[in-house]
PDB file of N, CA and C in Angstrom:
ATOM      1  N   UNK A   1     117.338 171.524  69.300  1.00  0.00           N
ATOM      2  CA  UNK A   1     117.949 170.670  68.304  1.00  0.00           C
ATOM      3  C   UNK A   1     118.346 169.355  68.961  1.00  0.00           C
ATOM      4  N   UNK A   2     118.094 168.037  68.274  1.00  0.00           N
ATOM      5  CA  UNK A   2     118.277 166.934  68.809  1.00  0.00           C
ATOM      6  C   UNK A   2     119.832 166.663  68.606  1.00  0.00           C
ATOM      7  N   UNK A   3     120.416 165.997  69.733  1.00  0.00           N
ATOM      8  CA  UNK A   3     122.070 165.522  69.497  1.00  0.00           C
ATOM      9  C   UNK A   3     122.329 164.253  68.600  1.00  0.00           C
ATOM     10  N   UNK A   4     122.990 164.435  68.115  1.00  0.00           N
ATOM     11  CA  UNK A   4     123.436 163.456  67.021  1.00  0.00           C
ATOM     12  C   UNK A   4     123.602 162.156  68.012  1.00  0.00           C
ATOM     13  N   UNK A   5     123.614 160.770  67.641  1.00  0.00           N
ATOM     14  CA  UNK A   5     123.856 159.564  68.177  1.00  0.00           C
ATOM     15  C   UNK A   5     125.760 159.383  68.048  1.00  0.00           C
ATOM     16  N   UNK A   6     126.496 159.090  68.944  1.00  0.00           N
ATOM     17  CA  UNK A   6     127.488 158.515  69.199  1.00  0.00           C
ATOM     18  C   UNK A   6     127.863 157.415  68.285  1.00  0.00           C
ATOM     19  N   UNK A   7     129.052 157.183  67.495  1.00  0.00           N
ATOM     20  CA  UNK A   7     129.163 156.157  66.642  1.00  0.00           C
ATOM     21  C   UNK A   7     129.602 154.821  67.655  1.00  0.00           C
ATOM     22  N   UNK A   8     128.919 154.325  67.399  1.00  0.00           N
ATOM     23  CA  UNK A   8     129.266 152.742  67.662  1.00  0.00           C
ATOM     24  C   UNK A   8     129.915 152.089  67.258  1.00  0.00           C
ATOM     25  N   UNK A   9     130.445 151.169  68.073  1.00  0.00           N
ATOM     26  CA  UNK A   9     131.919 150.474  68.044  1.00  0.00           C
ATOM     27  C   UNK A   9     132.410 149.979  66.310  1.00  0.00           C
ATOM     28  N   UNK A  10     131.147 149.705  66.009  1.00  0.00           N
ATOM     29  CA  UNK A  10     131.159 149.039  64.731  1.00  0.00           C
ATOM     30  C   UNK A  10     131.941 149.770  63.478  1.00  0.00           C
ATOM     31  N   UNK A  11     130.777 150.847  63.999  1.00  0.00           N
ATOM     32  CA  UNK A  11     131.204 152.185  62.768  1.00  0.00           C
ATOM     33  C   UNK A  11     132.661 153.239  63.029  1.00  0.00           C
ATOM     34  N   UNK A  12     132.956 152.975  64.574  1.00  0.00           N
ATOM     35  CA  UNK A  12     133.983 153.372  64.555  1.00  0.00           C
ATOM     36  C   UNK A  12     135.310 152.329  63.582  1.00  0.00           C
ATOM     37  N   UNK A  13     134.890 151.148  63.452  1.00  0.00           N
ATOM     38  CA  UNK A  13     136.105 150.226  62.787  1.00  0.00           C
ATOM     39  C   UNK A  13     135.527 150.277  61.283  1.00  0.00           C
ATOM     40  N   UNK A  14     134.735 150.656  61.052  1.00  0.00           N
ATOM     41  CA  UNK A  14     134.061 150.673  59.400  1.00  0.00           C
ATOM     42  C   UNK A  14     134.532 151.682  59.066  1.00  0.00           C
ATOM     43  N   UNK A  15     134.985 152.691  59.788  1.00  0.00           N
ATOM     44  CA  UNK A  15     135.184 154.071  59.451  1.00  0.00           C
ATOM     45  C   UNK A  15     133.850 154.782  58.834  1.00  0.00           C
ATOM     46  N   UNK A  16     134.290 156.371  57.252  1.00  0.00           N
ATOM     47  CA  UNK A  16     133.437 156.717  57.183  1.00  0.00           C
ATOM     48  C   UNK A  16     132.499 156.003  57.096  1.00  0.00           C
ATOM     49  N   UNK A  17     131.092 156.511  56.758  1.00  0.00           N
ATOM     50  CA  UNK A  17     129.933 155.762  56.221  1.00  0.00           C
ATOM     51  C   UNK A  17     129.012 155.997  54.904  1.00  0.00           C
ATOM     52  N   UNK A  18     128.468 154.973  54.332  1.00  0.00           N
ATOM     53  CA  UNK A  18     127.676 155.482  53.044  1.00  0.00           C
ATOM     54  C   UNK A  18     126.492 155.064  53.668  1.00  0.00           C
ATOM     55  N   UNK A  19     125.442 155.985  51.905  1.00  0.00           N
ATOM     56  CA  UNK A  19     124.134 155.342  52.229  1.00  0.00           C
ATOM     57  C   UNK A  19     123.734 155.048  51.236  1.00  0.00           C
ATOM     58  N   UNK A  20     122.632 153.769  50.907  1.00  0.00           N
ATOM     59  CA  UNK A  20     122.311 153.599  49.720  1.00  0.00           C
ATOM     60  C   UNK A  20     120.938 154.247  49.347  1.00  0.00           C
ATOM     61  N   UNK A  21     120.917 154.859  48.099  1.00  0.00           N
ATOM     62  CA  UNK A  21     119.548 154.791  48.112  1.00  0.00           C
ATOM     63  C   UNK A  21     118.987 154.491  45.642  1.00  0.00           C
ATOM     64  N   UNK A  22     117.961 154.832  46.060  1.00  0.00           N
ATOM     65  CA  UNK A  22     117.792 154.419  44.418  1.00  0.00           C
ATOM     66  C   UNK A  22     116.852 155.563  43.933  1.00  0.00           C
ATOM     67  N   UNK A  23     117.404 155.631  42.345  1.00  0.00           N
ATOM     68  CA  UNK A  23     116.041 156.755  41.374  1.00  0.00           C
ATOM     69  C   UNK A  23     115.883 156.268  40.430  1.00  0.00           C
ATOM     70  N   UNK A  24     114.881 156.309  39.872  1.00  0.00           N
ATOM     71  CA  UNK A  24     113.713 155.894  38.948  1.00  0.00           C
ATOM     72  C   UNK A  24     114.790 156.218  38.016  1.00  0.00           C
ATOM     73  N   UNK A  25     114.724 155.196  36.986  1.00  0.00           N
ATOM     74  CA  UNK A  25     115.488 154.989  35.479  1.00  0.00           C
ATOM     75  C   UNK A  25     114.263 154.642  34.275  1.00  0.00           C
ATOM     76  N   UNK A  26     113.459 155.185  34.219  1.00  0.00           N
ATOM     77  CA  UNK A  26     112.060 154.620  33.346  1.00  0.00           C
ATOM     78  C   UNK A  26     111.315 153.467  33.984  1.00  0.00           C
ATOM     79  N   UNK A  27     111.063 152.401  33.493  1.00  0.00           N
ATOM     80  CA  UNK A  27     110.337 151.534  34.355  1.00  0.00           C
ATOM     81  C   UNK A  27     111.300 151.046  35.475  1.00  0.00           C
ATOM     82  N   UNK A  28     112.597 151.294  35.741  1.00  0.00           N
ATOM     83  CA  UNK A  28     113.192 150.418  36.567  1.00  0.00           C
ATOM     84  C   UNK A  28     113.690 151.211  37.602  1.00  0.00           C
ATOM     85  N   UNK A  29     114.691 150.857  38.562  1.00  0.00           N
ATOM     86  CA  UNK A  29     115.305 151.576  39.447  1.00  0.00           C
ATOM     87  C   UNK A  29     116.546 151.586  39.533  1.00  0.00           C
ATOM     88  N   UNK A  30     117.217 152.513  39.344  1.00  0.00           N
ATOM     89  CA  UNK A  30     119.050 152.374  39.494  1.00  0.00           C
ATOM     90  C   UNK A  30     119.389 152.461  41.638  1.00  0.00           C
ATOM     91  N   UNK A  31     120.352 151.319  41.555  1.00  0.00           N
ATOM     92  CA  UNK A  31     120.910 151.301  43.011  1.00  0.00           C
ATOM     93  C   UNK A  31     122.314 152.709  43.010  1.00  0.00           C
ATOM     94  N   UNK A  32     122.107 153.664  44.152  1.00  0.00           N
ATOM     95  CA  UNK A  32     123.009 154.015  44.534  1.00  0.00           C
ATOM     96  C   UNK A  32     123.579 154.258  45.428  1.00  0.00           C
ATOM     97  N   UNK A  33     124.953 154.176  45.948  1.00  0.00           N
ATOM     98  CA  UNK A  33     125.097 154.915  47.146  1.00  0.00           C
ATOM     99  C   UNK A  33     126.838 156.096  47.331  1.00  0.00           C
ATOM    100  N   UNK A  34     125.684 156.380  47.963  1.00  0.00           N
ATOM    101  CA  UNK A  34     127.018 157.913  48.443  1.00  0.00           C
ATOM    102  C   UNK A  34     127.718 157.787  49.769  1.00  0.00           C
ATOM    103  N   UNK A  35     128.726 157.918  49.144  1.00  0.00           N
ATOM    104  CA  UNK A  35     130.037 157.733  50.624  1.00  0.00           C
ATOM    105  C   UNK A  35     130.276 159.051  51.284  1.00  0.00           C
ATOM    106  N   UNK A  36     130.269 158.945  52.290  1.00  0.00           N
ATOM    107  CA  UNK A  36     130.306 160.218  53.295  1.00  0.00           C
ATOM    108  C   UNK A  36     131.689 160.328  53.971  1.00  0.00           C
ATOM    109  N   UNK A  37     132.101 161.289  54.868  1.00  0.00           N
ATOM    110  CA  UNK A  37     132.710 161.353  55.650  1.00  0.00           C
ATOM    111  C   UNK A  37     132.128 161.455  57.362  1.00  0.00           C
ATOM    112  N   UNK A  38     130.876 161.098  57.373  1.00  0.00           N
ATOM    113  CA  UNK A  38     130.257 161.234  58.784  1.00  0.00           C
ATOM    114  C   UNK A  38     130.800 159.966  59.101  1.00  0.00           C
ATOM    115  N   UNK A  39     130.909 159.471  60.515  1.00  0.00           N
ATOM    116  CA  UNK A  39     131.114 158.482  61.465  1.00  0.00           C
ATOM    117  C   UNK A  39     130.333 157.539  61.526  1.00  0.00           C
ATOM    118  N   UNK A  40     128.564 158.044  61.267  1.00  0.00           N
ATOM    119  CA  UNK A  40     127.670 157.648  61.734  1.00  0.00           C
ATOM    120  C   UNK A  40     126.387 157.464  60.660  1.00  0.00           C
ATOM    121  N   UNK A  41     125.926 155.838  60.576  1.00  0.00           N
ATOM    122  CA  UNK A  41     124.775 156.282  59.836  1.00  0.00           C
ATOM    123  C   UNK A  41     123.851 156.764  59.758  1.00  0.00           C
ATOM    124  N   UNK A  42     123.297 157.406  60.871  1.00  0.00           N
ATOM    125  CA  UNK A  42     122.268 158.823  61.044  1.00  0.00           C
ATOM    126  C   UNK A  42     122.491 159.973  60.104  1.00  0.00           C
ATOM    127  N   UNK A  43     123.658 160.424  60.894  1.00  0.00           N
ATOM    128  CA  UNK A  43     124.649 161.267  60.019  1.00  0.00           C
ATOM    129  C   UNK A  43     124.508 161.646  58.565  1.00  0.00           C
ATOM    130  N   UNK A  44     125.248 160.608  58.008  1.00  0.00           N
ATOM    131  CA  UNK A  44     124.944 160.354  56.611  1.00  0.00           C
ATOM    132  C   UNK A  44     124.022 159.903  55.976  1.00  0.00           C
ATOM    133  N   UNK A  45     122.781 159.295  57.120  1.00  0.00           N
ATOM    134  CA  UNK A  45     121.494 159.495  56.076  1.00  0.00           C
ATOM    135  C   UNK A  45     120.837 160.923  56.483  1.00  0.00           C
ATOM    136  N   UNK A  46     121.182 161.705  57.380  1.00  0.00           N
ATOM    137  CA  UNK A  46     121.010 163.234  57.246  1.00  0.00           C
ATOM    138  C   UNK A  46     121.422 164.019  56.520  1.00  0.00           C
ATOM    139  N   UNK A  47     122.502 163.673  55.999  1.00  0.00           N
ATOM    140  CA  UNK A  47     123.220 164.618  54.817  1.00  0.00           C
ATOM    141  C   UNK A  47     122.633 164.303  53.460  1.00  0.00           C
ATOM    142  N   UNK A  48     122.408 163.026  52.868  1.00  0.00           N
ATOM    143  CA  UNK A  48     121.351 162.778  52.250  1.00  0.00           C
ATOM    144  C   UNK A  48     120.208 162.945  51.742  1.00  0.00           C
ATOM    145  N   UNK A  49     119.714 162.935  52.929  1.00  0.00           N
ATOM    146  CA  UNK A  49     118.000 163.587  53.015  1.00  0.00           C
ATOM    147  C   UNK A  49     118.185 165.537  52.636  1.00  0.00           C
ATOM    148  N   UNK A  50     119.372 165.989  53.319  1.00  0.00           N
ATOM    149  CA  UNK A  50     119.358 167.096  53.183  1.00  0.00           C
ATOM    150  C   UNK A  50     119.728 167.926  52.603  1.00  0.00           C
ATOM    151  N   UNK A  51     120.616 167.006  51.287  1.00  0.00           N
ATOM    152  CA  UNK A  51     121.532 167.243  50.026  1.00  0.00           C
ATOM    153  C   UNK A  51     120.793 166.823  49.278  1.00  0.00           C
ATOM    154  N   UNK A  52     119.260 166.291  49.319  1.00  0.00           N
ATOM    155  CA  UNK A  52     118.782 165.860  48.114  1.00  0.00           C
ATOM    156  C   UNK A  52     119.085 165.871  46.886  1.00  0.00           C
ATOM    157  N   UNK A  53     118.898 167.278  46.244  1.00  0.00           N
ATOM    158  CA  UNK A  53     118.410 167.819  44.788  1.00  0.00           C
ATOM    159  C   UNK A  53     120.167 167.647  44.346  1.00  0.00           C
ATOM    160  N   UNK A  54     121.098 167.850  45.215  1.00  0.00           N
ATOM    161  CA  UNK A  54     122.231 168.103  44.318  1.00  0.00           C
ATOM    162  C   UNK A  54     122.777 166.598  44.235  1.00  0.00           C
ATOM    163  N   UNK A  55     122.408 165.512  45.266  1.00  0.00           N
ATOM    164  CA  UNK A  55     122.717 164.567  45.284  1.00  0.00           C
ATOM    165  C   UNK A  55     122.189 163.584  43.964  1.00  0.00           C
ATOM    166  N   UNK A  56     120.874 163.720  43.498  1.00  0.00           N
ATOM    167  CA  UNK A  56     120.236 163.167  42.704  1.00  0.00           C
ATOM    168  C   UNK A  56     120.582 163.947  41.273  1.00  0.00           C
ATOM    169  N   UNK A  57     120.888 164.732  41.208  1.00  0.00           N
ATOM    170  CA  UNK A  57     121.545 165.821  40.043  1.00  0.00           C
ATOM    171  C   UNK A  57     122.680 164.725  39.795  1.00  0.00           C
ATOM    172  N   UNK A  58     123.688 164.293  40.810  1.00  0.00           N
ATOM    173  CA  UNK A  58     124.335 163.996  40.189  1.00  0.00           C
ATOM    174  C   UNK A  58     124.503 162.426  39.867  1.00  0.00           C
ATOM    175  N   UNK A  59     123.907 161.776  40.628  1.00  0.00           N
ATOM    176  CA  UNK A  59     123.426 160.327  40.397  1.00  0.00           C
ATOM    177  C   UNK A  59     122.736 160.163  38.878  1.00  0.00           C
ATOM    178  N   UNK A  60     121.864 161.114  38.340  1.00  0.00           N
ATOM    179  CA  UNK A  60     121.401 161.557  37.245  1.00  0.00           C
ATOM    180  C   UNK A  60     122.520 161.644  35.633  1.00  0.00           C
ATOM    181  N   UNK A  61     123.279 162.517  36.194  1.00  0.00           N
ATOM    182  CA  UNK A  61     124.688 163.065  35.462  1.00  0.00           C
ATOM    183  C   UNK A  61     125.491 161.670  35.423  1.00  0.00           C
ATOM    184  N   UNK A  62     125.875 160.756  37.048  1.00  0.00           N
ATOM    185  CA  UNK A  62     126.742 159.949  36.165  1.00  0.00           C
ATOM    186  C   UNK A  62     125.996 158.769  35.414  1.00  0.00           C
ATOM    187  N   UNK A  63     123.956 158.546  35.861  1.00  0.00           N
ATOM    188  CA  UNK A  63     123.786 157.735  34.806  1.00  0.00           C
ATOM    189  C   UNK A  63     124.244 158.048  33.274  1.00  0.00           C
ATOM    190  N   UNK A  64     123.500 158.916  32.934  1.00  0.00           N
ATOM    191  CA  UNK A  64     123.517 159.876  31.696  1.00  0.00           C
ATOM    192  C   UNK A  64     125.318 159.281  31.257  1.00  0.00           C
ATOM    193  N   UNK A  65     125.925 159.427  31.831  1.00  0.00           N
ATOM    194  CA  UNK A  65     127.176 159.508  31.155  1.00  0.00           C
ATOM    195  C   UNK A  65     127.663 157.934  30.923  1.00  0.00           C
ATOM    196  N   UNK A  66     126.757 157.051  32.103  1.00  0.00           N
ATOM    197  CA  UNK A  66     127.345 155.321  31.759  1.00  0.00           C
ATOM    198  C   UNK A  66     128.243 155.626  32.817  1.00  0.00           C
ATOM    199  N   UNK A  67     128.009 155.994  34.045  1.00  0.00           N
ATOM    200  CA  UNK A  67     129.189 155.722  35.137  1.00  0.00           C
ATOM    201  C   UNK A  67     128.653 154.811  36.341  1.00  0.00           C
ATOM    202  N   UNK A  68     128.367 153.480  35.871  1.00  0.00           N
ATOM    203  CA  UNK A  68     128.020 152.550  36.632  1.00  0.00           C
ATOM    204  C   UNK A  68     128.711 151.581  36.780  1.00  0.00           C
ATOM    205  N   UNK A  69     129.167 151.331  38.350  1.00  0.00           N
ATOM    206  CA  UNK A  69     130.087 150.166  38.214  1.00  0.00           C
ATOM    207  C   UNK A  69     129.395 148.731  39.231  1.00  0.00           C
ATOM    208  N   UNK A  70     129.822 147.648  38.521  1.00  0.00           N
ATOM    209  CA  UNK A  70     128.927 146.853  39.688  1.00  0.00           C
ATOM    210  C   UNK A  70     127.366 146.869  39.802  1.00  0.00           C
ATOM    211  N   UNK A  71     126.716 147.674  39.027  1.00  0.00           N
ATOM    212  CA  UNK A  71     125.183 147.585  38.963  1.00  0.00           C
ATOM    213  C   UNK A  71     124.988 149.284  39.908  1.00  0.00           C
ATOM    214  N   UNK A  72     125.977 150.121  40.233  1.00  0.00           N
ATOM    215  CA  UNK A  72     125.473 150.694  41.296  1.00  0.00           C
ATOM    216  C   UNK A  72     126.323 152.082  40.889  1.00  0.00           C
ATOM    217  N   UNK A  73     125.470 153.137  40.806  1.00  0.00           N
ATOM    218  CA  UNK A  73     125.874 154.647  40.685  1.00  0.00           C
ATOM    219  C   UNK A  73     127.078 154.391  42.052  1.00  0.00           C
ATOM    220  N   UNK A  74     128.280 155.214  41.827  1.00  0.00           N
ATOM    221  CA  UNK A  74     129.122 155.478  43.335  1.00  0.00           C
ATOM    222  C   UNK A  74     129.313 156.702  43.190  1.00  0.00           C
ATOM    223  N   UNK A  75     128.836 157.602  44.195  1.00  0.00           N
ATOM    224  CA  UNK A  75     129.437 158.944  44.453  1.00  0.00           C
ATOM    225  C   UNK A  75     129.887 159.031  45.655  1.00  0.00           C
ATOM    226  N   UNK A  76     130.271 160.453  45.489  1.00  0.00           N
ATOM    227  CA  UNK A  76     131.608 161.057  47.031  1.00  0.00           C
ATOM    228  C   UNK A  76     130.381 162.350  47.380  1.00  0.00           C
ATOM    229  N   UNK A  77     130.470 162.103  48.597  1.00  0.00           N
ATOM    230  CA  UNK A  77     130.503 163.746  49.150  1.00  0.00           C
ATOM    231  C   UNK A  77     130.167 164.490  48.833  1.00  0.00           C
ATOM    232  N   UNK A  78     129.011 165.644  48.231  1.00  0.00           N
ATOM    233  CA  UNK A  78     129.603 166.648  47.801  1.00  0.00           C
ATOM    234  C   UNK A  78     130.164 167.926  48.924  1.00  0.00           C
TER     235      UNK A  78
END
């Protein structure tokens, strides 16, 4: 198993980290991003990649409902 990367100075003063990513809305694309509690943006684009289906479930759910602020789905964690 490969070791995770060390957070850098940066991200240590940014604190947690998000990631953005986007899903298909009919012809267009909705911006989103999910805030993590990892240190590191590896990290949290690993949790991402590896939370897919429930992550996009719910990016899905708060389009559906009109929970867009700023142009941009925001979720937490799950």
């Amino acid at each position: 198993m490969r070791k995770l990367p060390q957070p850098t100075e940066q991200e240590i003063r940014e604190g947690p980290q998000a990631v953005s990513f986007q899903i298909a809305n009919g012809n267009t694309r909705q911006s989103c991003i999910l805030q993590t509690n990892f240190p590191t943006k590896a990290q949290a684009q690993r949790y991402l990649l590896a939370n897919w289906p429930a992550v996009e479930k719910m990016a899905r759910d708060a389009l559906a409902m009109g929970t867009v602020e700023d142009g941009q789905i925001k979720l937490m964690m799950v």
